[in-house]
Structures are given as structure tokens and as C-alpha cells.
C-alpha atoms as a PDB file:
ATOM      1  CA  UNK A   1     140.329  65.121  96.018  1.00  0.00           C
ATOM      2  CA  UNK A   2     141.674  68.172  93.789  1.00  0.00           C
ATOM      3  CA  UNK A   3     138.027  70.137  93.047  1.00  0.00           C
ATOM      4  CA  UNK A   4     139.887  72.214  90.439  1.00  0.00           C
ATOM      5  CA  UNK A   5     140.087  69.432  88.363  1.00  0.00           C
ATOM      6  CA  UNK A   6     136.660  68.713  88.639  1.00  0.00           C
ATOM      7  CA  UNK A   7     135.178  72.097  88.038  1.00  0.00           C
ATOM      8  CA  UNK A   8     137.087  71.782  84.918  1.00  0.00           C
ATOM      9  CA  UNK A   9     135.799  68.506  83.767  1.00  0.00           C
ATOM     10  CA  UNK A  10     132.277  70.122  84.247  1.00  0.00           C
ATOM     11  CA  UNK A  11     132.658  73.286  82.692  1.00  0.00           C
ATOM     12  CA  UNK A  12     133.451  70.756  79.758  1.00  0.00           C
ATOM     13  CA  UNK A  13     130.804  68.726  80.340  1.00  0.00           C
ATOM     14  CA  UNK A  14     127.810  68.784  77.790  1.00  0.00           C
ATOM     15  CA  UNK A  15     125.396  71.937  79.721  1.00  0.00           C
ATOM     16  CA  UNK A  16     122.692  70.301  81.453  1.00  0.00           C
ATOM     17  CA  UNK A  17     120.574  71.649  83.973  1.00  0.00           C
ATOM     18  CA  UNK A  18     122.534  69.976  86.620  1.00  0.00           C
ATOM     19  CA  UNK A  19     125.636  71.725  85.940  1.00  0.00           C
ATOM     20  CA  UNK A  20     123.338  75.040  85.894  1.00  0.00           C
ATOM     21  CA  UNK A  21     122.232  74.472  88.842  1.00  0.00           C
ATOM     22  CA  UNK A  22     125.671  73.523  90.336  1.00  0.00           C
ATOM     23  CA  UNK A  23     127.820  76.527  87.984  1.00  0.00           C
ATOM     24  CA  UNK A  24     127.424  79.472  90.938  1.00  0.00           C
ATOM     25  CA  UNK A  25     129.905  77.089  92.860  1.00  0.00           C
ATOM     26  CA  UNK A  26     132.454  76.770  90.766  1.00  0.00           C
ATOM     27  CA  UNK A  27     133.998  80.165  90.805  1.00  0.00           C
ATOM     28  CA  UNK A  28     133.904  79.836  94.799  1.00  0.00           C
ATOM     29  CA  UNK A  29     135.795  76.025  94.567  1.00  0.00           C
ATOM     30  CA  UNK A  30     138.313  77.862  92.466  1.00  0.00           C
ATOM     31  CA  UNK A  31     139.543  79.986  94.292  1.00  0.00           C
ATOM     32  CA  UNK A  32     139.613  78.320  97.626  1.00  0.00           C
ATOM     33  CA  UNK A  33     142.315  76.020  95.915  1.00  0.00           C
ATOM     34  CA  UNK A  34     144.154  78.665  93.785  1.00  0.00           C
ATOM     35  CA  UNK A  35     145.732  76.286  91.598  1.00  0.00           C
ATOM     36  CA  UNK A  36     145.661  78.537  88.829  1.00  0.00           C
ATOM     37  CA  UNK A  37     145.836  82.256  88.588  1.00  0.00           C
ATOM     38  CA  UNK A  38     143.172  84.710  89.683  1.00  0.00           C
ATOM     39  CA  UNK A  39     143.056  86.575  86.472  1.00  0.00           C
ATOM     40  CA  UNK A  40     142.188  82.709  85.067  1.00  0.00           C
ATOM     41  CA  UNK A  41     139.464  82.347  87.355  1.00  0.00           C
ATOM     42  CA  UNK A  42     137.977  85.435  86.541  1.00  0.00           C
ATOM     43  CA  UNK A  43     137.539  84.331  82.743  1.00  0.00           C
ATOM     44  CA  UNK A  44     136.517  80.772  84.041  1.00  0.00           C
ATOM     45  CA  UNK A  45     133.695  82.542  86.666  1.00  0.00           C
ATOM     46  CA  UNK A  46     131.991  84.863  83.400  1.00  0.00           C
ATOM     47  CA  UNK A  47     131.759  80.615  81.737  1.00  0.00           C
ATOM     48  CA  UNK A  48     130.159  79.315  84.914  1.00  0.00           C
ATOM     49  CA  UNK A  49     127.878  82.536  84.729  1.00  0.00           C
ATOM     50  CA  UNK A  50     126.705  82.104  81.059  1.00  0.00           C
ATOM     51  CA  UNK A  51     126.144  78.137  81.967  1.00  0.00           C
ATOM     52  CA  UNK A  52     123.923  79.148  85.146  1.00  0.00           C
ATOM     53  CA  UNK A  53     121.872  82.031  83.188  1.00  0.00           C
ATOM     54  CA  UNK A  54     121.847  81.469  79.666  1.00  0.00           C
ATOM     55  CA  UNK A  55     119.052  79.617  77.811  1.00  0.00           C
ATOM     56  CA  UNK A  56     119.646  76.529  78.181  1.00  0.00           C
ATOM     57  CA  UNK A  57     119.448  75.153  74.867  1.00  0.00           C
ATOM     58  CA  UNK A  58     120.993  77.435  73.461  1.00  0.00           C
ATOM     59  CA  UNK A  59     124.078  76.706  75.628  1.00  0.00           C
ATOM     60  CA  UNK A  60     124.081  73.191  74.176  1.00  0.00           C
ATOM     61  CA  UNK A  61     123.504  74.178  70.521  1.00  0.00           C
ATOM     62  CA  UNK A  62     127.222  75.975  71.023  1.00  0.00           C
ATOM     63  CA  UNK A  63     128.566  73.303  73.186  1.00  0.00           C
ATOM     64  CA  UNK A  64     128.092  71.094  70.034  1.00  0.00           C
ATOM     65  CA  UNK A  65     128.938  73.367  67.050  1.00  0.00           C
ATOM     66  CA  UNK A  66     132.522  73.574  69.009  1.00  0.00           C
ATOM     67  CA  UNK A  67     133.105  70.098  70.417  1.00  0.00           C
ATOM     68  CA  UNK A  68     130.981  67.605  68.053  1.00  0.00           C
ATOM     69  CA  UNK A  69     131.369  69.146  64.840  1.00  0.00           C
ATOM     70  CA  UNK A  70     134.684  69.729  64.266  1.00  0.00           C
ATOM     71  CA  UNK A  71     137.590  67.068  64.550  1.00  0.00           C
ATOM     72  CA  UNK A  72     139.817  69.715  65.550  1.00  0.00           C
ATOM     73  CA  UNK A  73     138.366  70.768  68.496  1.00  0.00           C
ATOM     74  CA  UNK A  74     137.621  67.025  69.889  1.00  0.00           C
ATOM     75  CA  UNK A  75     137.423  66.636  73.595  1.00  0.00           C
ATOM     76  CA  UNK A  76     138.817  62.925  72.976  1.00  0.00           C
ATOM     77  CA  UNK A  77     142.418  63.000  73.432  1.00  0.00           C
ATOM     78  CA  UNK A  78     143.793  59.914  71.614  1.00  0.00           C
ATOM     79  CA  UNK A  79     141.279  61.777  68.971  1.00  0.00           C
ATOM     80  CA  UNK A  80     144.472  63.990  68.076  1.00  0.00           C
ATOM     81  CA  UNK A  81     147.044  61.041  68.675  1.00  0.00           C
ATOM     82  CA  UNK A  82     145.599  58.204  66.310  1.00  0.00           C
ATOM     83  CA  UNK A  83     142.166  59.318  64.948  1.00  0.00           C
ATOM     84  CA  UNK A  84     140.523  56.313  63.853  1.00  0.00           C
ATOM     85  CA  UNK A  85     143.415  54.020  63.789  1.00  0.00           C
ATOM     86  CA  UNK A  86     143.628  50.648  65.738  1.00  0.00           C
ATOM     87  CA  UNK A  87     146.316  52.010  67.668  1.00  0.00           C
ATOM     88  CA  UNK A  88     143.558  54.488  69.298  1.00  0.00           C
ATOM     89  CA  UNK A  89     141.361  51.404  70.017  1.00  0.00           C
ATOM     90  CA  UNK A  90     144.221  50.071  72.068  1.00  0.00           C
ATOM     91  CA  UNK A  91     144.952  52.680  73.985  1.00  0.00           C
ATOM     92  CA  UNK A  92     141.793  53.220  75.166  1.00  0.00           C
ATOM     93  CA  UNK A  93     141.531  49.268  76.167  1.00  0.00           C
ATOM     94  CA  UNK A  94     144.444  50.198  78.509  1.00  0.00           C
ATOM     95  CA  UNK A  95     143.250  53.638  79.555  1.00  0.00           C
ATOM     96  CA  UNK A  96     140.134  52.172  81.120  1.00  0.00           C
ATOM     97  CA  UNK A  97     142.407  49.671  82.796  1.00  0.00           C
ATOM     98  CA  UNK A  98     144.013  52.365  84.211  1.00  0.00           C
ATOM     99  CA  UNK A  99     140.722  53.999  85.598  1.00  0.00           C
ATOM    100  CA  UNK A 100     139.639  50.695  87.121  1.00  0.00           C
ATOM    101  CA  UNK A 101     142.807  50.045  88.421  1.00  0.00           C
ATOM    102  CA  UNK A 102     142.186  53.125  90.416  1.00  0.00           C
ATOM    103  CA  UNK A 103     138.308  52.720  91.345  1.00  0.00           C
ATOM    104  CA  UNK A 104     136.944  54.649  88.544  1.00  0.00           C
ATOM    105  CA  UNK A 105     134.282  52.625  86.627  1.00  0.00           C
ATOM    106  CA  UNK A 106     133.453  54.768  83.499  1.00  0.00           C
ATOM    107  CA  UNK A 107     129.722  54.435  82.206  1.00  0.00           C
ATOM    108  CA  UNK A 108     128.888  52.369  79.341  1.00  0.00           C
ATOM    109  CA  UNK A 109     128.866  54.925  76.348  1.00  0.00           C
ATOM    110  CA  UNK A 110     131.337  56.759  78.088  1.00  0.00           C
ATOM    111  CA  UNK A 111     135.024  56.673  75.790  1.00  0.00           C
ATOM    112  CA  UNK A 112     138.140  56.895  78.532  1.00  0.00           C
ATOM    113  CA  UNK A 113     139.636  59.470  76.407  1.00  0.00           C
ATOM    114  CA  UNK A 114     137.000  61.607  76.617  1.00  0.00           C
ATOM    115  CA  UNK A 115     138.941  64.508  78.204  1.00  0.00           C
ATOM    116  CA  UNK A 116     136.103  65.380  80.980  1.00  0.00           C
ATOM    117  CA  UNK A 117     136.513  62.009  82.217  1.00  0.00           C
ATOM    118  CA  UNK A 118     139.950  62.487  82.597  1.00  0.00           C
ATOM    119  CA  UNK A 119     139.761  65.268  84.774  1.00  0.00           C
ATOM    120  CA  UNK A 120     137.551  63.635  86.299  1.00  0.00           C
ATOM    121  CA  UNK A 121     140.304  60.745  87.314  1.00  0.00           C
ATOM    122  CA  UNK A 122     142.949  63.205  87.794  1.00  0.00           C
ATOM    123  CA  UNK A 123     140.685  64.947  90.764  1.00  0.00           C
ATOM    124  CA  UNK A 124     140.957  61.805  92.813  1.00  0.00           C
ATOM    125  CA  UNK A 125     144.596  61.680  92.482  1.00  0.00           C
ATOM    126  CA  UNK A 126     147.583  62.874  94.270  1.00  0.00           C
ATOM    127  CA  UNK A 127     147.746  66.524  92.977  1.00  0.00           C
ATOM    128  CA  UNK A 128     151.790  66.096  92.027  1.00  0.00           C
ATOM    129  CA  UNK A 129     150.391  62.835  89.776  1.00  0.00           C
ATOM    130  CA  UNK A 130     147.727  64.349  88.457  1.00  0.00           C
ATOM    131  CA  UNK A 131     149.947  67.421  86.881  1.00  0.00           C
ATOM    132  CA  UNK A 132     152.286  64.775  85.895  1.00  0.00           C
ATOM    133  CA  UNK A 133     149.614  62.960  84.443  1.00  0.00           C
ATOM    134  CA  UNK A 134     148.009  66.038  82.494  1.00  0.00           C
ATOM    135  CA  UNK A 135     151.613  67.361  81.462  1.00  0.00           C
ATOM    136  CA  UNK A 136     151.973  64.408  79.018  1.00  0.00           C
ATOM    137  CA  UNK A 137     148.544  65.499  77.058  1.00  0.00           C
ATOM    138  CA  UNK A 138     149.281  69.450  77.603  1.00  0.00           C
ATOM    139  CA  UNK A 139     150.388  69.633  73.773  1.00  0.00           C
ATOM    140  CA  UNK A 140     146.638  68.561  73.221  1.00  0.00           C
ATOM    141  CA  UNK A 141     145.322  71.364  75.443  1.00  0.00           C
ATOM    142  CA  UNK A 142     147.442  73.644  74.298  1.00  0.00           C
ATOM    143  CA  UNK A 143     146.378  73.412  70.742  1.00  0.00           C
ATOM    144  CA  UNK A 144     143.036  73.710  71.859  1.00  0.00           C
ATOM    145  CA  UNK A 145     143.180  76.958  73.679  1.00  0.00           C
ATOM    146  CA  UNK A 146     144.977  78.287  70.124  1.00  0.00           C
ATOM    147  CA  UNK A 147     141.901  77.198  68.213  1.00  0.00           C
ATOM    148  CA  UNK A 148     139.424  77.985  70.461  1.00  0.00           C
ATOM    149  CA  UNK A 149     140.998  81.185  70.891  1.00  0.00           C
ATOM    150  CA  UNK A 150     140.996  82.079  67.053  1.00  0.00           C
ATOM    151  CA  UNK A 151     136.935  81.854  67.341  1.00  0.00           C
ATOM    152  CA  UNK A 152     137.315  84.131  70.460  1.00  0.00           C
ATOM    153  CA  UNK A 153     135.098  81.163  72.325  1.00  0.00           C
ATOM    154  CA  UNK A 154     135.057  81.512  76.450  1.00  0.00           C
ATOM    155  CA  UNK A 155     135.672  77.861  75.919  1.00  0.00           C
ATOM    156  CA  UNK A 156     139.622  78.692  75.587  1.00  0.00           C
ATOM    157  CA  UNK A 157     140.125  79.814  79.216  1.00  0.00           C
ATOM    158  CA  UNK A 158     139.196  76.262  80.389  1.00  0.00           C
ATOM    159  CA  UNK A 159     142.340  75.230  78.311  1.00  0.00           C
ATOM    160  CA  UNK A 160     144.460  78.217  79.345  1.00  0.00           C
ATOM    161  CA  UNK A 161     143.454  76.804  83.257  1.00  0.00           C
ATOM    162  CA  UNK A 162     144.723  73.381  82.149  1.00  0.00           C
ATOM    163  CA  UNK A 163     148.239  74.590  80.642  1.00  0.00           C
ATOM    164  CA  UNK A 164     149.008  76.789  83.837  1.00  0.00           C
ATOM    165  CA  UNK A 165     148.174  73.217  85.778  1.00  0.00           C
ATOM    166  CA  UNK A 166     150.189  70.918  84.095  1.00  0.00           C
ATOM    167  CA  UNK A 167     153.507  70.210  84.893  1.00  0.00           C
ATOM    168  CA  UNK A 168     155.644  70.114  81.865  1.00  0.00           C
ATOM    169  CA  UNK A 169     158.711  69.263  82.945  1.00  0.00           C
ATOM    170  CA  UNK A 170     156.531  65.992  82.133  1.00  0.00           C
ATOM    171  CA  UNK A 171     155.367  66.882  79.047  1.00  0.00           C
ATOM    172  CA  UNK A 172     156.254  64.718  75.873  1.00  0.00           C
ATOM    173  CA  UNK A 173     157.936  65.672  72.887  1.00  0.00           C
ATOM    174  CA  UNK A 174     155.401  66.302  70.384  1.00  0.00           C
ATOM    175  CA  UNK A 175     154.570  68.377  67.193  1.00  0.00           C
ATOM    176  CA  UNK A 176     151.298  69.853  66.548  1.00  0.00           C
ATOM    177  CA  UNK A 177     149.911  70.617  63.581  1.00  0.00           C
ATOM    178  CA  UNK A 178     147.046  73.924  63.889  1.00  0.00           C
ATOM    179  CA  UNK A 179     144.626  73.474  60.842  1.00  0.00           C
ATOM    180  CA  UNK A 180     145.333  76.169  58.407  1.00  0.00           C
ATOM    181  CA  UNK A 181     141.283  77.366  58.730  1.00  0.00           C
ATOM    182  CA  UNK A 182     137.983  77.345  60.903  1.00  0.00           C
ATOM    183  CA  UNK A 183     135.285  77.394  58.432  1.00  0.00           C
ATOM    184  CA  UNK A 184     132.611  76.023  59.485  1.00  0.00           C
ATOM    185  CA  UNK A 185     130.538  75.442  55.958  1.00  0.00           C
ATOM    186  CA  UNK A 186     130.060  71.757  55.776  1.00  0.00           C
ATOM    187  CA  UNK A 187     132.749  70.985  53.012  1.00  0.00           C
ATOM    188  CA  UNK A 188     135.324  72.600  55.709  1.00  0.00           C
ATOM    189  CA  UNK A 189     133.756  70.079  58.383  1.00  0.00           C
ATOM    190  CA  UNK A 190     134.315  67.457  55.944  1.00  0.00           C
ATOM    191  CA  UNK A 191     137.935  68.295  55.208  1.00  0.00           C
ATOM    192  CA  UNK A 192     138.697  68.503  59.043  1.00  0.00           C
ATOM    193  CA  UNK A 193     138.109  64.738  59.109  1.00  0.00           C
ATOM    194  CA  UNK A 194     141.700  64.905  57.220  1.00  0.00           C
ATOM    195  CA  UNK A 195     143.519  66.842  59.445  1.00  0.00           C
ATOM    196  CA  UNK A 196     147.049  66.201  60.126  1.00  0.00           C
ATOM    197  CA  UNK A 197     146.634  64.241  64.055  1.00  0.00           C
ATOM    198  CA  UNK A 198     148.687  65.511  66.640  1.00  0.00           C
ATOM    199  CA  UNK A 199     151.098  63.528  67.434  1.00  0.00           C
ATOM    200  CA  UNK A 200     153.217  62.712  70.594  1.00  0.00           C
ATOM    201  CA  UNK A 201     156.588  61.462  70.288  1.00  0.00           C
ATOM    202  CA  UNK A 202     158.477  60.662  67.305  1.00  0.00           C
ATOM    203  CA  UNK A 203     156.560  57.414  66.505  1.00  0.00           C
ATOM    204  CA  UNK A 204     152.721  57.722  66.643  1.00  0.00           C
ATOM    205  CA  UNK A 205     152.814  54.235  65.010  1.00  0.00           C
ATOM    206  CA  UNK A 206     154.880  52.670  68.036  1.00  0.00           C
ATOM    207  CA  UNK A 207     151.673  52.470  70.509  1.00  0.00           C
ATOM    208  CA  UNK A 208     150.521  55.356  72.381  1.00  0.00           C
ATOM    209  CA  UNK A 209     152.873  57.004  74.359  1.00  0.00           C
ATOM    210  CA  UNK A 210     150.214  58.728  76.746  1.00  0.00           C
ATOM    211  CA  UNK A 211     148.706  55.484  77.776  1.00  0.00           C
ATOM    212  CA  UNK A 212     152.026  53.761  78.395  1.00  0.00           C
ATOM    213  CA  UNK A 213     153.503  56.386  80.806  1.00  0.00           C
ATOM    214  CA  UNK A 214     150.409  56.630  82.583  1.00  0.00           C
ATOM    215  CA  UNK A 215     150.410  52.760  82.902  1.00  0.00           C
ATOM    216  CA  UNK A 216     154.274  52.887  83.807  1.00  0.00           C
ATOM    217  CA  UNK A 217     153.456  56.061  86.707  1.00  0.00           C
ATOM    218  CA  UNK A 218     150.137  54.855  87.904  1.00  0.00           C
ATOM    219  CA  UNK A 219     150.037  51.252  88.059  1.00  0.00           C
ATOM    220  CA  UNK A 220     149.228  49.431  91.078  1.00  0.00           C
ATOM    221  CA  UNK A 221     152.893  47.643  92.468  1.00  0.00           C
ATOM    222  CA  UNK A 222     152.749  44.021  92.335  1.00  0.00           C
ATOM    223  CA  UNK A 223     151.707  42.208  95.199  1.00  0.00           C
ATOM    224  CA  UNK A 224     154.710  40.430  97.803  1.00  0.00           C
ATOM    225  CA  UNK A 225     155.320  36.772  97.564  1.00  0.00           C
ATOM    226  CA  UNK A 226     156.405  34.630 100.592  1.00  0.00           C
ATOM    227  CA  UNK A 227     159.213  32.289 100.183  1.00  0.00           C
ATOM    228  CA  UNK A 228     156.379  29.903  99.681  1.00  0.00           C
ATOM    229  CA  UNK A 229     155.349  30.950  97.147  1.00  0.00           C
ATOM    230  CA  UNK A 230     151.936  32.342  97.696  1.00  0.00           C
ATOM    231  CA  UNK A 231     150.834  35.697  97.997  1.00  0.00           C
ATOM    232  CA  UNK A 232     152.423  37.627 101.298  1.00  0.00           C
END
């Protein structure tokens, strides 16, 4: 198990006092692994700080003026790939196949594109995979740390850690379009639901091409047959 990945998935996490509790750890777990460079980790330890000191609520008032409020800044990756569209729906249906496919049973109310969750998966994989894996979304990430940046939120070294994980020799082609503004006054918020999506590939009518490679990479191989026919 990569702990990296899952110090990441928490310091995106909604705050809770479990994470609190749990946030003087991370900067320790980080650099035992060095994945990512030290001057990253230094950023990444002054987020785990504010998590295990601030108020508490008011932790979770940012968390979801960033992350809930504005379509731009989703933490649901097909989010910037199909929005709404039924193409969105299934990819998800096979993302979750994926998960289970692997032993990971997402909750309930719990999307698989949620991106948390999918650090979460990537920490029980084979580190190589799970770069591989993250490479294909990094044009997501990436665009994130540019817009988180542009508020000058903390929240952007979490995505600056991701991009110096991922391996993009894997990454997709893609296009990404940055909205042209960050207001926050409820007729921006409103407008943001229009966004241009990001898209991967050259077709983001043709399926989703995030879900299908990580089927094609991660799938189980199917099981040996006997000459008899049955199962071997």
C-alpha cells in the first residue's frame, strides 16, 4: 500500500475531526516515502497543520466554498469529462466495476469518480499502476492546481503533489479549457454550470476514455479453460 496516495485522498477529504485528529501524521508518512519533492511536502505539512488546529467549522465552510460550489473546481473527475451527460453515468457504472474488481466496495452515496476515492484505490495498487493510472486524469489535476492557484488556496499544493506523481508518459491527449473568471457572486456560480468540460481525447462523445484504459490496464485476466471445457 502507497500511503502517499492516501494522505492525499484525505487532505481532500471533507475536514472532520477524524482527519484532525489523524493530520500531525501526514507530514511524517510523506516523507518516509518521498514520492514527491520535499519542497512539496513542506506546502502539504502547513495544510495538514491548518486541518489539525484550525476551527473546525470553519475549515469545512472553505472546504465547501472551493469544492461544492463551483463546477470548476469539482473533485469528480468525469465532472470535467461529460458533466451531466449519459456518457458520465456510464462511466461511472464501469468505474465501480473496476473498484470491485479490485476489492474496493465504495459506500452507498459515495460517486466512483469522486477523486478522494480514487486515491484511495490507487494506494492499494502497484505504485508503477497507480501513476499510470493517475497520468490519464493528470490534465484534470493539472487544471485544478491553475485554478486553485489563481485564489492563492493551500488547496493547490495537493494538486501540484499529484502532477509530480503521475506518470505522463501515460497521460491522454486532451485540451482544457481554464474558465475565463473566479467570481464567486452567485450569477458567476450559475454561469460555471456552463463551462466548457474538459475533455480527454479527441471524441468526448465516443465513451470515456479514462474508464476504458483503466478497464483495458487493470482488469482481472480471464480465467484458464481445460480442454474440457470447464474452468482450469
Amino acid at each position: 500500500m502507497t500511503r502517499t496516495f492516501k494522505v492525499l485522498a484525505a487532505l481532500l477529504n471533507y475536514p472532520t475531526q477524524e482527519i484532525a485528529a489523524a493530520a500531525p501524521e501526514f507530514g511524517p508518512a510523506l516523507a518516509e516515502e518521498a514520492l514527491i519533492p520535499d519542497r512539496q511536502i513542506r506546502v502539504l505539512e502547513k495544510l495538514a497543520d491548518q486541518l489539525a488546529e484550525r476551527d473546525l467549522y470553519d475549515l469545512q465552510e472553505r472546504y465547501v466554498q472551493l469544492f461544492d460550489r463551483s463546477r470548476s473546481l469539482s473533485l469528480h473527475l468525469f465532472e470535467h469529462v461529460h458533466g451531466e451527460s449519459r456518457d458520465r453515468g456510464q462511466a461511472m457504472v464501469d468505474l465501480k466495476a473496476l473498484y470491485e474488481a479490485h476489492g474496493l466496495e465504495p459506500a452507498a452515496n459515495e460517486l466512483p469518480d469522486f477523486l478522494p476515492l480514487f486515491l484511495e484505490f490507487l494506494s492499494t495498487q502497484a505504485l508503477d499502476e497507480a501513476r499510470a493510472l493517475l497520468g490519464e486524469a493528470v490534465h484534470v489535476t493539472d487544471a485544478l492546481a491553475d485554478r486553485l492557484s489563481k485564489r492563492d488556496s493551500i488547496y493547490a499544493s495537493v494538486f501540484r503533489a499529484l502532477g509530480s506523481l503521475a506518470d505522463r508518459n501515460a497521460a491522454l491527449d486532451a485540451s482544457v479549457e481554464t474558465p475565463a473568471s473566479e467570481d464567486q457572486s452567485l450569477e458567476a456560480l450559475d454561469k460555471a454550470w456552463e463551462e466548457e468540460q474538459v475533455v480527454f481525447g479527441p471524441d468526448p462523445n465516443a465513451g470515456c476514455p479514462v474508464a476504458k484504459d483503466m478497464l483495458a490496464d487493470m482488469a482481472p485476466p480471464p480465467p484458464q479453460h481445460s480442454g474440457n471445457g470447464e474452468p482450469g
